[in-house]
Protein backbone atom coordinates (compact mmCIF):
# COMPACT_ATOMS: atom_id res chain seq x y z
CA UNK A 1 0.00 0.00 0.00
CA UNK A 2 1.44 3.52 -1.00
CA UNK A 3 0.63 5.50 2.27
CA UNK A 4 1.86 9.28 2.22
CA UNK A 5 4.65 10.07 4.32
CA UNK A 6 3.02 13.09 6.45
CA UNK A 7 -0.56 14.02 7.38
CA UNK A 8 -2.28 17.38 9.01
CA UNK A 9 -4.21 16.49 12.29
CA UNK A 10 -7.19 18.70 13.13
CA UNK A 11 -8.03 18.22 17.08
CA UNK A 12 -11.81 19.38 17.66
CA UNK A 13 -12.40 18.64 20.93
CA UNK A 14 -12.81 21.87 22.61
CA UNK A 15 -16.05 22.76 20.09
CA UNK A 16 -17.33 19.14 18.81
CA UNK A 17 -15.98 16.71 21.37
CA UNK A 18 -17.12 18.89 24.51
CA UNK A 19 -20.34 19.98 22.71
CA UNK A 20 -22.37 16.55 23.62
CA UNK A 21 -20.75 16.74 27.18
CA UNK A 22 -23.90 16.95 29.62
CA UNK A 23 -22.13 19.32 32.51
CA UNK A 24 -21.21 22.36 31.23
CA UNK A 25 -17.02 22.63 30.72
CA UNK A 26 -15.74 25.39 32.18
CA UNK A 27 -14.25 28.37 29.87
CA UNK A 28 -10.61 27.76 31.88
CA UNK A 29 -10.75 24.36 31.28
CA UNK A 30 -11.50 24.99 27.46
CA UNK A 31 -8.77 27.57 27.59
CA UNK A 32 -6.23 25.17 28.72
CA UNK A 33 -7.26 22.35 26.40
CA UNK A 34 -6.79 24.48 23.33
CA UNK A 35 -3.32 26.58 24.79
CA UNK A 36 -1.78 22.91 25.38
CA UNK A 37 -3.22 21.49 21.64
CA UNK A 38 -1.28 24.11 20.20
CA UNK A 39 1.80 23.90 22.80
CA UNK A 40 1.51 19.94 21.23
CA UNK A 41 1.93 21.35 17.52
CA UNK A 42 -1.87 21.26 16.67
CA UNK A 43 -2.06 23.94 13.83
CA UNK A 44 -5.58 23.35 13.59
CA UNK A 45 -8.03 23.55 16.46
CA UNK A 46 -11.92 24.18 16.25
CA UNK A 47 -12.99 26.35 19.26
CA UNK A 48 -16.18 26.90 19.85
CA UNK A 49 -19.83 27.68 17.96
CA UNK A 50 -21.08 31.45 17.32
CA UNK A 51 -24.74 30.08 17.71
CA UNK A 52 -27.81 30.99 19.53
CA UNK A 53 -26.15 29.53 23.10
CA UNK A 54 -29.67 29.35 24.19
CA UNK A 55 -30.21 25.76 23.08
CA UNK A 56 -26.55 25.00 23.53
CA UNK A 57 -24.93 26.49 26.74
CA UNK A 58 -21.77 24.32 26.39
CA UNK A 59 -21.01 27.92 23.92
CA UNK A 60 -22.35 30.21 26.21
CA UNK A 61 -18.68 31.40 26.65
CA UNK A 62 -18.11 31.66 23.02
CA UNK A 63 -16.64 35.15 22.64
CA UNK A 64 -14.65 35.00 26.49
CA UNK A 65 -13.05 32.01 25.58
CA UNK A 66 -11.79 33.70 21.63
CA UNK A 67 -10.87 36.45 23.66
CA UNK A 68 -8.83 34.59 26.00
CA UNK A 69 -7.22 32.65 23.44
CA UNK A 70 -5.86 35.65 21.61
CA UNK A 71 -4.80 37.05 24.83
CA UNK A 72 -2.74 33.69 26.01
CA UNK A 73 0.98 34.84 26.81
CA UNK A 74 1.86 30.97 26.66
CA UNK A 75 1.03 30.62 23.11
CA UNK A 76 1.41 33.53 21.60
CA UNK A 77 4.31 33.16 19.73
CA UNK A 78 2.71 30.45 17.97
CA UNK A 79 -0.72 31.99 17.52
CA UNK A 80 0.20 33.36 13.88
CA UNK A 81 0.33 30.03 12.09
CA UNK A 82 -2.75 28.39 13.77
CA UNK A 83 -6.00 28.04 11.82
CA UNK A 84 -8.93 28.75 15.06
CA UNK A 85 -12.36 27.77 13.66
CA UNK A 86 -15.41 28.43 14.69
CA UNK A 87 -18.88 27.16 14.01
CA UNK A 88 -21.29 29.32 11.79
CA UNK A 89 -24.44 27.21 10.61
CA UNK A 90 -26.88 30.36 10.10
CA UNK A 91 -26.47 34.31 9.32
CA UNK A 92 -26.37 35.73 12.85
CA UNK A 93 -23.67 33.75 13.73
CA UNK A 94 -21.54 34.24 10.41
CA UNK A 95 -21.72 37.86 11.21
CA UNK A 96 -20.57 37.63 15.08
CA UNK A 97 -17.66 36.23 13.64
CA UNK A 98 -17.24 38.82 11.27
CA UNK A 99 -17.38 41.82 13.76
CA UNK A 100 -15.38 39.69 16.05
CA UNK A 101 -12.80 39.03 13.41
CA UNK A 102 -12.87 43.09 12.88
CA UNK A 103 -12.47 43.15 16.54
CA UNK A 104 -9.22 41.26 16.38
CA UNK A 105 -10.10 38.52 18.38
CA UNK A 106 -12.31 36.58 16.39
CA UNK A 107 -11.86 33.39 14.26
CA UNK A 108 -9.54 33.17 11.23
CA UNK A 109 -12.14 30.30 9.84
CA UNK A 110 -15.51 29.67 10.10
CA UNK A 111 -17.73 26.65 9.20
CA UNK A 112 -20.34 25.97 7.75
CA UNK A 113 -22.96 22.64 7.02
CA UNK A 114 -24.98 20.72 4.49
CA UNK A 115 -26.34 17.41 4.94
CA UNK A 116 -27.24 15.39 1.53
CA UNK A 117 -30.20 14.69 3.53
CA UNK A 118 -33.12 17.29 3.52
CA UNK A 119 -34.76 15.78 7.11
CA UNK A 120 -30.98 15.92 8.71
CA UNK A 121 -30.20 19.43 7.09
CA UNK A 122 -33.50 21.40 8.14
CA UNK A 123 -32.93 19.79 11.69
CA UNK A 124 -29.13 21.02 11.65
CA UNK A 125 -30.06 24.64 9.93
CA UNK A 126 -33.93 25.38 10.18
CA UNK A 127 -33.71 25.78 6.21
CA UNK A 128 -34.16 23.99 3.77
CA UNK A 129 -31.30 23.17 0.94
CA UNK A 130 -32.17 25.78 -1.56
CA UNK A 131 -32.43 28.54 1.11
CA UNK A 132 -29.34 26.97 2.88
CA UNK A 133 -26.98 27.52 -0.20
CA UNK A 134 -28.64 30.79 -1.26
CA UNK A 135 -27.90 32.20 2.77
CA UNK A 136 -24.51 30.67 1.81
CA UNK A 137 -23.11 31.60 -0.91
CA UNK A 138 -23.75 35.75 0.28
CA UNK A 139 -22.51 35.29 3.24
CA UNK A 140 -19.31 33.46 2.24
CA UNK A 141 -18.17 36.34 0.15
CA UNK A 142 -19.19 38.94 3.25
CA UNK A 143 -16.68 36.02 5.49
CA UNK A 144 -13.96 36.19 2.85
CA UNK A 145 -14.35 39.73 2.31
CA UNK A 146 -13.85 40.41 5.93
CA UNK A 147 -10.60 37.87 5.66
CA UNK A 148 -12.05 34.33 7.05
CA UNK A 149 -11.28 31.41 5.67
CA UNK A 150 -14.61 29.04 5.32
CA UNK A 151 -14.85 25.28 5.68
CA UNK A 152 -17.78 23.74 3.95
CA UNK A 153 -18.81 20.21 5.51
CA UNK A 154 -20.83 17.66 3.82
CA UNK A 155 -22.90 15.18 5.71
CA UNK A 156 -24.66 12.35 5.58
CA UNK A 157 -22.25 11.11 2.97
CA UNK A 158 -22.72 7.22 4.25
CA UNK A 159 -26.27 7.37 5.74
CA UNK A 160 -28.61 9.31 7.57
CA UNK A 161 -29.77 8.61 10.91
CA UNK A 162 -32.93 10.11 10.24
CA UNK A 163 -33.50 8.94 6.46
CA UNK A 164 -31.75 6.12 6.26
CA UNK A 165 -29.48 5.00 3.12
CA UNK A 166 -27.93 8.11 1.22
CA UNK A 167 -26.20 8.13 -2.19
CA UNK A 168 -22.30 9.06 -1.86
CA UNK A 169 -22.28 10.60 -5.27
CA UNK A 170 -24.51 13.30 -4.26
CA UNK A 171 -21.59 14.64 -1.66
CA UNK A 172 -19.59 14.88 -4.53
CA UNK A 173 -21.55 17.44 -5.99
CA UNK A 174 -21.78 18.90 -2.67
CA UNK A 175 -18.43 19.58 -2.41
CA UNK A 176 -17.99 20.98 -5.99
CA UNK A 177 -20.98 23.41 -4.76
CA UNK A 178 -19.13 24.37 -1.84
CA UNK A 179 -15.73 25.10 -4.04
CA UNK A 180 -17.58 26.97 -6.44
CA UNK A 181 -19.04 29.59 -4.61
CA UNK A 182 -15.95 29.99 -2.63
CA UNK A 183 -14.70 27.42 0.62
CA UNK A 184 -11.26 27.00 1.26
CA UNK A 185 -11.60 23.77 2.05
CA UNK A 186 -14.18 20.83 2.19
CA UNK A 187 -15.06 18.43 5.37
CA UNK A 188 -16.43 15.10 4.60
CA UNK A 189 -18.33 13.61 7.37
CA UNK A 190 -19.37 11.05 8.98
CA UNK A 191 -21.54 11.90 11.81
CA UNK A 192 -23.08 9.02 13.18
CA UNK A 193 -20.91 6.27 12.73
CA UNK A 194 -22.60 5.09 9.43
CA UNK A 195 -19.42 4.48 7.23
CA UNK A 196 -18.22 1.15 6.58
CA UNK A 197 -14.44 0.88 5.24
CA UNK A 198 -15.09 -0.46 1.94
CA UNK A 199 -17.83 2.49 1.04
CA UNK A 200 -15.03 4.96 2.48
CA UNK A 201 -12.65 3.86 0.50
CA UNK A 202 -15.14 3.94 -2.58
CA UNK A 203 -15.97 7.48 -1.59
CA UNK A 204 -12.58 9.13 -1.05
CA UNK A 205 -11.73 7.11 -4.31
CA UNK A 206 -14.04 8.74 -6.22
CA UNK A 207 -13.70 12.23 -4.59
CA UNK A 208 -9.88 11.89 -5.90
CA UNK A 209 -10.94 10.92 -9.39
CA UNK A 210 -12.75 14.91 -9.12
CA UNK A 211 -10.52 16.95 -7.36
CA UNK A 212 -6.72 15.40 -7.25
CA UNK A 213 -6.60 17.75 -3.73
CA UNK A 214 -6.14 15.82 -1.02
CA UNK A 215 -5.21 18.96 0.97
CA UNK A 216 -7.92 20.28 0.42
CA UNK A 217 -10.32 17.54 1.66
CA UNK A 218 -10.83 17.15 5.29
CA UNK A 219 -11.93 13.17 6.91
CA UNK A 220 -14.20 12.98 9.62
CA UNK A 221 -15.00 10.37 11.27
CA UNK A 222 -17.21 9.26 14.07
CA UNK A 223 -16.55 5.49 15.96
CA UNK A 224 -20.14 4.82 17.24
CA UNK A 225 -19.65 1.15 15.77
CA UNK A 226 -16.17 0.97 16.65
CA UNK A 227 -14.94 1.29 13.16
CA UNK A 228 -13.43 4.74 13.07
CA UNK A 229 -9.75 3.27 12.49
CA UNK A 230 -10.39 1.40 10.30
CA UNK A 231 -11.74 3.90 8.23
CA UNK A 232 -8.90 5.96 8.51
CA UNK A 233 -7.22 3.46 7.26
CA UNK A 234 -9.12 3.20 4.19
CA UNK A 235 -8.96 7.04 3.59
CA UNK A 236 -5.72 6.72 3.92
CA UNK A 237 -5.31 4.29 1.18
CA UNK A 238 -7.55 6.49 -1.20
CA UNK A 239 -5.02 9.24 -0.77
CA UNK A 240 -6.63 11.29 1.88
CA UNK A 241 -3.87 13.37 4.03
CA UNK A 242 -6.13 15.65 6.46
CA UNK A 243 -7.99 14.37 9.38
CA UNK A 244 -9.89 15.22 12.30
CA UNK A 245 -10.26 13.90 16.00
CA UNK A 246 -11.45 14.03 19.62
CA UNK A 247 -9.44 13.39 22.60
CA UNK A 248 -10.49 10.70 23.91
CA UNK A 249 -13.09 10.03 21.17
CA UNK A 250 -15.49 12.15 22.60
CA UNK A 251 -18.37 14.21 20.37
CA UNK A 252 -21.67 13.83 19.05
CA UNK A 253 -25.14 15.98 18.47
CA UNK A 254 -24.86 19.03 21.07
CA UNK A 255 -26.47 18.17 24.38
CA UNK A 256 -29.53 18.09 24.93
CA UNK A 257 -29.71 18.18 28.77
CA UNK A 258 -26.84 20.66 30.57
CA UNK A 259 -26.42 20.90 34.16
CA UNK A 260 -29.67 18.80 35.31
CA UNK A 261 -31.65 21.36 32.71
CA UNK A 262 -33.31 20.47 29.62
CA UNK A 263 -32.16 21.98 26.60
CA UNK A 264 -33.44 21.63 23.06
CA UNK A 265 -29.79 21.06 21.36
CA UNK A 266 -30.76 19.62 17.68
CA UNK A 267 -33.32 17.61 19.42
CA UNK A 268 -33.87 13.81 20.16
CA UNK A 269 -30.47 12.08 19.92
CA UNK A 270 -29.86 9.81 16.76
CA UNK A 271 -28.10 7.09 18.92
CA UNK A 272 -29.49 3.97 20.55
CA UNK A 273 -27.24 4.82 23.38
CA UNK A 274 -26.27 8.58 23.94
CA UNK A 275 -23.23 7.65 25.86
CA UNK A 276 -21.57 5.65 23.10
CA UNK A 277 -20.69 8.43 20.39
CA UNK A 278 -18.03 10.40 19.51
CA UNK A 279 -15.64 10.68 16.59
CA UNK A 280 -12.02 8.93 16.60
CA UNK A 281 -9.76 9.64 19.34
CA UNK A 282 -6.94 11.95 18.49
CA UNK A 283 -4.59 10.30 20.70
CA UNK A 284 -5.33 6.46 19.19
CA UNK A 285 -4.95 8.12 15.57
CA UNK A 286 -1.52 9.73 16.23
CA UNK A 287 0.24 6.98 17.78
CA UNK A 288 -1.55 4.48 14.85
CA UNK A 289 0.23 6.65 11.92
CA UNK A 290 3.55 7.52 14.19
CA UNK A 291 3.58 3.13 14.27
CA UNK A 292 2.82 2.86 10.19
CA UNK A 293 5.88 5.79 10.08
CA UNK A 294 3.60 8.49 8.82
CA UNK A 295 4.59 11.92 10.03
CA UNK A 296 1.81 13.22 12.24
CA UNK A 297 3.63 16.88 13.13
CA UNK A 298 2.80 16.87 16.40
CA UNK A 299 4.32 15.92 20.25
CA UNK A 300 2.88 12.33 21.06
CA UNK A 301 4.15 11.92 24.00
CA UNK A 302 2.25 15.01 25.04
CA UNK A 303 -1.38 14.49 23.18
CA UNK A 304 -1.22 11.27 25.57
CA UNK A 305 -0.60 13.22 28.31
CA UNK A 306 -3.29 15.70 27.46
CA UNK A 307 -5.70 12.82 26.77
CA UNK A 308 -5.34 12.19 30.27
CA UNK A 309 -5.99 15.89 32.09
CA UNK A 310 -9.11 15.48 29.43
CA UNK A 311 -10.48 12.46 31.02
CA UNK A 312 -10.13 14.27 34.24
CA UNK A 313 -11.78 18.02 33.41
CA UNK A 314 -15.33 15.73 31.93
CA UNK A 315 -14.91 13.40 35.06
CA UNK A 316 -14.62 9.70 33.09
CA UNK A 317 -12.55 7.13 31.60
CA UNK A 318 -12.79 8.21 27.76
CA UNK A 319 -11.96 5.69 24.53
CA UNK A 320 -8.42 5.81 23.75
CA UNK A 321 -6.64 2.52 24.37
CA UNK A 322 -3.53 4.95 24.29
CA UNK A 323 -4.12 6.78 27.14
CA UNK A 324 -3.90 3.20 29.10
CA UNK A 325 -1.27 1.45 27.19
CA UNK A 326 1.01 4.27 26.06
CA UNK A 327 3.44 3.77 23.10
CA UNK A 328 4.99 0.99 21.36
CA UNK A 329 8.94 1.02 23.21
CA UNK A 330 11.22 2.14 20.19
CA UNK A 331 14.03 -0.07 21.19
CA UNK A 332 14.98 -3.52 23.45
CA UNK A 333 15.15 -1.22 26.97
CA UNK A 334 11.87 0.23 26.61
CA UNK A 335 13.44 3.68 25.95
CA UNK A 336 13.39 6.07 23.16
């Protein structure tokens, strides 16, 4: 197999990992998370969501914890080269990061959502398609204008948990949508654990025969079924080179119940069993490609060190098999 010889790692934890969390993460501890992902090399970290914090108070500290994170002494020198995303489904939100942007302590990328599936879309967005990627493609010149980068994600690509069956071809044209009225770059996702390896590989396959820009393709996988691996794997072999992870595999739909109160979130959860979600854990994935001699640019030793403070801040044992077993020794004494 022809594997490529370095990959980018996106860690998402503080936005989509700790948005299914049930108690509400404190701002410091969100702060420290993403100083100490970037201390590890991460040059890509996804922050927080400029929505309505109303139905999701895990980002009711959206625009303290930018703020904070531009005003960090202990990574500040490193700052410059680090893409911070934020979360931007609908207008109101695009435009907070805007002004904040303006304001110098906003996001330098922003992100927006389709799902091939109209049910799964309207219940992401409130809109329909054709008003979705109307609303879109204005405000993605007003982003780019302003000097954001934008992320457009596809979902649904494998299945919907709402619909059922989905056809992959119909994320291709997605993503061609998305690059023609102006995204930097395109996230493929998997959101509920519905991908299978063979039907990834098929996909990223055929996403290659249209584009020939892996960089410019982003893999994201959830493990629900336990197959997230795997599928890495299988993007790998299709020529995919950027990925995205949780520590600890944590993630899923935003809560829907924070601090003992109801909230509505995106509603009733797709999963037979809330607790088992989340996408594939960051610190599983880097020591996997470090092992297959893949570059993965950041500090392993310290992402497994971080995995660990991150089972401590949301108060549980989390997925990585990492954390617990540590590396592979590089020579006979166990050292180096």
């Amino acid at each position: 197999m022809n594997y490529p010889k370095k990959v980018t790692i996106g860690d998402i934890t503080v936005r989509d990992g700790f948005q299914h969390e049930s108690k509400y993460i404190p701002m410091e501890a969100k702060l420290w998370l993403a100083e100490q992902l970037i201390l590890a090399g991460f040059k890509h970290i996804e922050v927080t969501n400029f929505g309505n914090p109303q139905g999701m108070p895990q980002f009711k500290d959206a625009d303290n914890l930018m703020k904070a994170i531009h005003n960090s002494k202990k990574i500040a020198s490193l700052l410059p080269d680090v893409s911070l995303t934020c979360v931007t489904i609908r207008e109101k939100a695009i435009e907070r990061a805007i002004q904040a942007k303006q304001e110098g302590w906003g996001p330098n990328r922003i992100l927006l959502m389709v799902s091939t599936s109209e049910s799964h879309h309207i219940k992401n967005s409130g809109l329909s398609l054709d008003d979705y990627w109307k609303m879109a493609e204005k405000w993605i010149k007003l982003a780019r204008d302003a000097g954001l980068k934008v992320n457009g994600t596809v979902s649904t690509i494998w299945g919907c948990p709402i619909e059922g069956p989905t056809e992959m071809k119909k994320a291709v044209e997605f993503a061609k949508r998305w690059f023609d009225i102006g995204v930097s770059d395109v996230e493929h996702a998997d959101h509920d654990g519905s991908a299978s390896p063979n039907r990834v590989y098929d996909y990223y396959s055929m996403l290659m025969d249209t584009f020939q820009k892996p960089d410019k393709q982003i893999v994201h996988f959830h493990t629900t079924r336990g197959w997230g691996l795997a599928n890495v794997l299988a993007a790998l072999q299709a020529g995919m080179t950027n990925f995205e992870a949780t520590m600890g595999g944590i993630g899923g739909q935003p809560a829907n119940f924070v601090d003992g109160v109801p909230v509505s979130g995106t509603g009733k959860y797709y999963y037979a069993d809330p607790n088992i979600t989340g996408l594939v854990c960051t610190e599983d994935l880097v020591v996997m490609l470090d092992e297959m001699g893949i570059d993965v640019g950041v500090n392993i030793d310290k992402v497994l060190e971080i995995g660990k403070m991150v089972e401590q801040i949301v108060g549980r044992t989390l997925r990585s098999e990492c954390v617990r077993t540590g590396r592979i020794p590089k020579s006979l004494t166990g050292r180096g």
